[in-house]
N, C-alpha and C. Protein backbone atom coordinates (compact mmCIF):
# COMPACT_ATOMS: atom_id res chain seq x y z
N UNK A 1 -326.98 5.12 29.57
CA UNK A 1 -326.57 3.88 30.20
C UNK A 1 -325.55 4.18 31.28
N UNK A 2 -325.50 3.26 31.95
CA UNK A 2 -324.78 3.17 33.34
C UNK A 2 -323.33 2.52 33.30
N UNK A 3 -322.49 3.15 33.79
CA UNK A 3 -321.05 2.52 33.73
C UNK A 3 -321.34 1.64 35.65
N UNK A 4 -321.02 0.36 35.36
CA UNK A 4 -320.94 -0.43 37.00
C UNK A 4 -319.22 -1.06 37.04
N UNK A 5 -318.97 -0.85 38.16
CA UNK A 5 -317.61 -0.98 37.89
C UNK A 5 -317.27 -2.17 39.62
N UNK A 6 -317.52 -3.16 39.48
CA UNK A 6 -317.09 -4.58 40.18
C UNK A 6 -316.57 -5.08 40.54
N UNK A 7 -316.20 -5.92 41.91
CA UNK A 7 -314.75 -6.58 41.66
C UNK A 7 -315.75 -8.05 42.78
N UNK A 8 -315.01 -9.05 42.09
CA UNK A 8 -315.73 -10.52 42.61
C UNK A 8 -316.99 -10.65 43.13
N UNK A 9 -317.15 -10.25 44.35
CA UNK A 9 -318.40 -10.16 45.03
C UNK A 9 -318.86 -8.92 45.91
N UNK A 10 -317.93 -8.16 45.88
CA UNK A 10 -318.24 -6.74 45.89
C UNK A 10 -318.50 -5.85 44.90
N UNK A 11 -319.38 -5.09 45.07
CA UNK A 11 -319.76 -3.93 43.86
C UNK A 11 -319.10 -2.78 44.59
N UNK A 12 -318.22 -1.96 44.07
CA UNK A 12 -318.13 -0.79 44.78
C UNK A 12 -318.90 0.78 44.10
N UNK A 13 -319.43 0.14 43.16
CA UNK A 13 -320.37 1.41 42.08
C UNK A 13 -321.46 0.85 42.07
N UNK A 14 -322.36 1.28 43.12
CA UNK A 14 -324.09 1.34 42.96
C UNK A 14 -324.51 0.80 40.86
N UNK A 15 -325.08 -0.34 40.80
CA UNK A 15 -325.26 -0.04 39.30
C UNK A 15 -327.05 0.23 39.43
N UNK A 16 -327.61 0.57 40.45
CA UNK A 16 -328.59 1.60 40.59
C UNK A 16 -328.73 3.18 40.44
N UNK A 17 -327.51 3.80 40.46
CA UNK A 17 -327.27 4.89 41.15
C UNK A 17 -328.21 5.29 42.73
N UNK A 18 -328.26 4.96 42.78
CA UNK A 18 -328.83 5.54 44.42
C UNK A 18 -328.01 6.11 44.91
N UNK A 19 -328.97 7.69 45.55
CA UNK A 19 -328.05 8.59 45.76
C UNK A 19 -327.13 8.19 47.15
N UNK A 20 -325.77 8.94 46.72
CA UNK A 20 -324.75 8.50 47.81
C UNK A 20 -323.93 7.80 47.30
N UNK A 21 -324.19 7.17 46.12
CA UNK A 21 -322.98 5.77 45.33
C UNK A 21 -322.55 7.28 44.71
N UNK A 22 -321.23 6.16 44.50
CA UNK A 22 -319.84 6.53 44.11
C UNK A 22 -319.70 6.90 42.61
N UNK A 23 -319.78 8.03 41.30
CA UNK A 23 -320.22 8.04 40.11
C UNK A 23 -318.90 8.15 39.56
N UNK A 24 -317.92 7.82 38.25
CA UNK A 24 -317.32 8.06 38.35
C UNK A 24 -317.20 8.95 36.48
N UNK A 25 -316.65 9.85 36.15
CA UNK A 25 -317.50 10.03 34.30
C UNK A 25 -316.07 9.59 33.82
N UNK A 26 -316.30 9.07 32.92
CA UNK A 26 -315.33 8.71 32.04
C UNK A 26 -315.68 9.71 30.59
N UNK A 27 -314.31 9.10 29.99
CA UNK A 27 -314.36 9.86 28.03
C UNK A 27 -313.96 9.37 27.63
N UNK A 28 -314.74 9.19 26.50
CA UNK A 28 -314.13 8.24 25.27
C UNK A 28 -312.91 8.82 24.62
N UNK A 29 -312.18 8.48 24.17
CA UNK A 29 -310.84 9.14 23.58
C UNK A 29 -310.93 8.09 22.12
N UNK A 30 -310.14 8.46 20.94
CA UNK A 30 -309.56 7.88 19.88
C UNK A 30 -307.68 7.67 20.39
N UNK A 31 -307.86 5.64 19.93
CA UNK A 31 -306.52 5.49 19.94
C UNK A 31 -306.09 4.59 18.73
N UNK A 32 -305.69 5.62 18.21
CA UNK A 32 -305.23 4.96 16.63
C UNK A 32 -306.22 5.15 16.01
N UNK A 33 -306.84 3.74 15.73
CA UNK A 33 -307.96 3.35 14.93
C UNK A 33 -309.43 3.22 16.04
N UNK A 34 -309.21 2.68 17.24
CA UNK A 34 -310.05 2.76 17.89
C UNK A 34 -310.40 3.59 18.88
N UNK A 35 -311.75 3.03 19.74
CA UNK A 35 -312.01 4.08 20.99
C UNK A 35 -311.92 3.64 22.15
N UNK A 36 -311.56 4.11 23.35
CA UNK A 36 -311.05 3.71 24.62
C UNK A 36 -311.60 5.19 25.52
N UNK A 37 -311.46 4.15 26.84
CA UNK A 37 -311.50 5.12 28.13
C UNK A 37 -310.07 4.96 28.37
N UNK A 38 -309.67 5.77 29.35
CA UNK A 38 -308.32 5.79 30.30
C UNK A 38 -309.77 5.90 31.68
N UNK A 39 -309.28 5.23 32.24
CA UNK A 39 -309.23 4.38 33.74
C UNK A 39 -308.74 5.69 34.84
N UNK A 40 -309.05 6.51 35.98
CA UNK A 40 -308.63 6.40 36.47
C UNK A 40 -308.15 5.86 37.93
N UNK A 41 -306.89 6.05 38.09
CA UNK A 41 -306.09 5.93 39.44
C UNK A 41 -306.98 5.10 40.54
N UNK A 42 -308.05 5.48 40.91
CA UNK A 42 -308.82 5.17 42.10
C UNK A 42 -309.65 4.00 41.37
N UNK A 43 -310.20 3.92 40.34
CA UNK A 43 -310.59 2.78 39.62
C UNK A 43 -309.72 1.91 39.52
N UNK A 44 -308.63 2.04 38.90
CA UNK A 44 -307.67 0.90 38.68
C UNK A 44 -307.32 0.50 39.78
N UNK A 45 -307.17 0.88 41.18
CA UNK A 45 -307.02 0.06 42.12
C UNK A 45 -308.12 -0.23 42.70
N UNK A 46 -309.33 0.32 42.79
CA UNK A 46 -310.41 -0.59 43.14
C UNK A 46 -310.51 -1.73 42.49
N UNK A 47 -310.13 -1.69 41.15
CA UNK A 47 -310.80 -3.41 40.43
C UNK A 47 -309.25 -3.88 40.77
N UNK A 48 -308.33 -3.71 41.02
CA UNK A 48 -307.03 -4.46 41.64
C UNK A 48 -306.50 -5.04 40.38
N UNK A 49 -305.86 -3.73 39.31
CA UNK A 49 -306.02 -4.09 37.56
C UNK A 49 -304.52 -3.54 37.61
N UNK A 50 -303.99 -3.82 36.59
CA UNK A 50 -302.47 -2.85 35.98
C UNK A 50 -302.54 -3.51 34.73
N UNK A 51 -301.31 -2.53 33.79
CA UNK A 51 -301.66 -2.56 32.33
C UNK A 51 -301.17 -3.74 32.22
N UNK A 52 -302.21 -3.93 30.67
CA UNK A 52 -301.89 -4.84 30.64
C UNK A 52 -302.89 -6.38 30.91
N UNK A 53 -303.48 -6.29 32.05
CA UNK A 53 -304.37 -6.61 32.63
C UNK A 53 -305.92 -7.25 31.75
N UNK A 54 -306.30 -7.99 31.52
CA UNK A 54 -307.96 -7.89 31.21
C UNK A 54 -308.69 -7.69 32.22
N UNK A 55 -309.92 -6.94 31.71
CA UNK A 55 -310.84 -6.41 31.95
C UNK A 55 -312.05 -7.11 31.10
N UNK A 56 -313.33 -7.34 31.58
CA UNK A 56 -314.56 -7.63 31.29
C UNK A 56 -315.71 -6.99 31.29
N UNK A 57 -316.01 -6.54 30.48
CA UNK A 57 -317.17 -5.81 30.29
C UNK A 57 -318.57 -6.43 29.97
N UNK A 58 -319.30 -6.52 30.43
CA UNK A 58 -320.74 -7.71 30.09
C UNK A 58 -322.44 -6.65 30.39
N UNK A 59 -323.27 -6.72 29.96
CA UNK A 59 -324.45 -6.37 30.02
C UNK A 59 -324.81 -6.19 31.75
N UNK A 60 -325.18 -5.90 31.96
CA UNK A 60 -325.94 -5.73 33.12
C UNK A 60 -327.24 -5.65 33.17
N UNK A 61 -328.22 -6.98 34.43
CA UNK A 61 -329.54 -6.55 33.99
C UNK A 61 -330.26 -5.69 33.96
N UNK A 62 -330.12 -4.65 34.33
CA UNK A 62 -331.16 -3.58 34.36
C UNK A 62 -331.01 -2.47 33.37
N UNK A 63 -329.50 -2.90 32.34
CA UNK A 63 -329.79 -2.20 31.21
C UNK A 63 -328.18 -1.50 31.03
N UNK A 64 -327.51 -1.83 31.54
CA UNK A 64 -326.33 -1.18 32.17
C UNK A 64 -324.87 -1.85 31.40
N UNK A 65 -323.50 -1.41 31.85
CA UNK A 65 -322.59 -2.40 31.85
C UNK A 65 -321.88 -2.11 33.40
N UNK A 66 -321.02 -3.97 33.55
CA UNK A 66 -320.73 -3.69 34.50
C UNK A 66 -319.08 -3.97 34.14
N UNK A 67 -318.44 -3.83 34.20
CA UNK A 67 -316.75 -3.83 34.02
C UNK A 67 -316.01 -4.74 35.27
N UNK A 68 -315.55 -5.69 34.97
CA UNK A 68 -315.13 -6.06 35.75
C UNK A 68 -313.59 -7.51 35.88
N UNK A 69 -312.88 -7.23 36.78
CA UNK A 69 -311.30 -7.42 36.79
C UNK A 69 -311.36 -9.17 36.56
N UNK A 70 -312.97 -10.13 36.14
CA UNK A 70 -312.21 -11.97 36.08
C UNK A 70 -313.65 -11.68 34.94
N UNK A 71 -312.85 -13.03 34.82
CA UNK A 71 -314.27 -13.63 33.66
C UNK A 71 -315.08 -13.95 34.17
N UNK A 72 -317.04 -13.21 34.02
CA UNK A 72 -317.75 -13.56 34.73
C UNK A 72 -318.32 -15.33 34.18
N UNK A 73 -318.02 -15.49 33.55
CA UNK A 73 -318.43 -17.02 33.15
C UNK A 73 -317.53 -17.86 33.33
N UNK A 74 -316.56 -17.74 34.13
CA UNK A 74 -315.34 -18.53 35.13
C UNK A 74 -316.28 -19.87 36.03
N UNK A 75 -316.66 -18.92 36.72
CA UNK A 75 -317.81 -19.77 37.30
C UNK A 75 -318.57 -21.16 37.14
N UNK A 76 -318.90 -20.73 36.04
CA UNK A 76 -319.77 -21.59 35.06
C UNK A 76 -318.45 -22.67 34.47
N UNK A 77 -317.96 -22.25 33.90
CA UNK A 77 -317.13 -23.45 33.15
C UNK A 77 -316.25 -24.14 34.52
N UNK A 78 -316.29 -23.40 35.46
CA UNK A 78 -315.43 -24.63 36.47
C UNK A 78 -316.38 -25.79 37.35
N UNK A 79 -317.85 -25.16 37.24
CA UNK A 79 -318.59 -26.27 37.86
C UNK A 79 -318.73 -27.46 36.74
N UNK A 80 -319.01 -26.78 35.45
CA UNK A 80 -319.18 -27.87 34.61
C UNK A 80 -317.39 -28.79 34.26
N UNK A 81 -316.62 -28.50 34.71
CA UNK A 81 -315.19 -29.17 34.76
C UNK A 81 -315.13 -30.30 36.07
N UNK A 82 -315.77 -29.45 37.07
CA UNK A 82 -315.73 -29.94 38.17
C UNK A 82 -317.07 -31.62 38.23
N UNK A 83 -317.24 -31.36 37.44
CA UNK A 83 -318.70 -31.85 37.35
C UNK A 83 -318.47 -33.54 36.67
N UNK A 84 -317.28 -33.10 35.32
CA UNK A 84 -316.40 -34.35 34.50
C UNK A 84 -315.71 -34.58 35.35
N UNK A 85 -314.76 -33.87 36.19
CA UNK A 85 -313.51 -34.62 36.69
C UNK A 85 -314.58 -35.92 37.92
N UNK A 86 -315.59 -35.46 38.56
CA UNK A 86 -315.98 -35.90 39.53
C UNK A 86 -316.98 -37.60 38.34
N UNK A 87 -317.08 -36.79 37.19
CA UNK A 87 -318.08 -38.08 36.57
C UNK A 87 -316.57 -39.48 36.19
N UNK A 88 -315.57 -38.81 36.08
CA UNK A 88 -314.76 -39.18 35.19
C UNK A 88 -313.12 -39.73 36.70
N UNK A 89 -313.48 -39.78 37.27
CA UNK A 89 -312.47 -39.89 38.10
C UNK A 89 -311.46 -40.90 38.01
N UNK A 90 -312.39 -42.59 38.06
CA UNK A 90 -311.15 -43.00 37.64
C UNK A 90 -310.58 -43.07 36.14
N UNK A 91 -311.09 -42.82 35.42
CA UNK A 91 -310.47 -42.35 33.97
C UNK A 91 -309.23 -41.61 34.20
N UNK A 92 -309.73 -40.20 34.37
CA UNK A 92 -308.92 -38.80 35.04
C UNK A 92 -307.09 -39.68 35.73
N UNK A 93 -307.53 -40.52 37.04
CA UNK A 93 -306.64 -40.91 37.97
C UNK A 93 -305.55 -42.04 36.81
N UNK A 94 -306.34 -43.09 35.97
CA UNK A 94 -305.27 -43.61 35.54
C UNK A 94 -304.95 -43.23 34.05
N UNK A 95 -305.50 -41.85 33.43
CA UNK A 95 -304.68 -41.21 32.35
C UNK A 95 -303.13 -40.48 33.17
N UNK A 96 -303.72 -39.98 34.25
CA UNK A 96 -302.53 -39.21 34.85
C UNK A 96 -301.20 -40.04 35.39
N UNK A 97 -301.50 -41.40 35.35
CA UNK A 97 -300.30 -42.12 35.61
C UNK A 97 -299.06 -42.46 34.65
């Protein structure tokens, strides 16, 4: 499987590999009880991350993961918000008074 590594609407890691993209290998390490990568340097500022930080990791379609610095289902829950406030307006306008 493929590590894809994302940021909003830029991909900066081919999650094709096609040659010429950017590969980067990671290792699993033991911490404590669990398992982790360490990140580096040039990654953590491509996804524009510091500790601390979440990170998202989600399927990718072609079989992959893609890692990446927001919640990809952000999206989704703000149209459907956007969607009540606009059904719900004057409700919305005179709760807020």
């Amino acid at each position: 499987m493929s590590l894809v590594v994302a940021e909003t609407a830029k991909s900066y890691y081919n999650n094709n590999n096609i040659k010429g993209a950017v590969m980067v290998e990671l290792k699993v390490r033991k911490f404590g009880n669990s398992l982790g990568v360490v990140l580096p340097k040039e990654v953590i500022s491509r996804l524009n991350t510091q500790d601390g930080a979440p990170l998202y990791l989600t399927e990718a379609p072609e079989g992959g993961y893609r890692l990446v610095p927001y919640d990809p289902d952000f999206e989704t829950k703000m149209t459907k918000a956007e969607d009540i406030m606009r059904r719900y307006r004057d409700t919305l306008h005179v709760l807020a008074q």
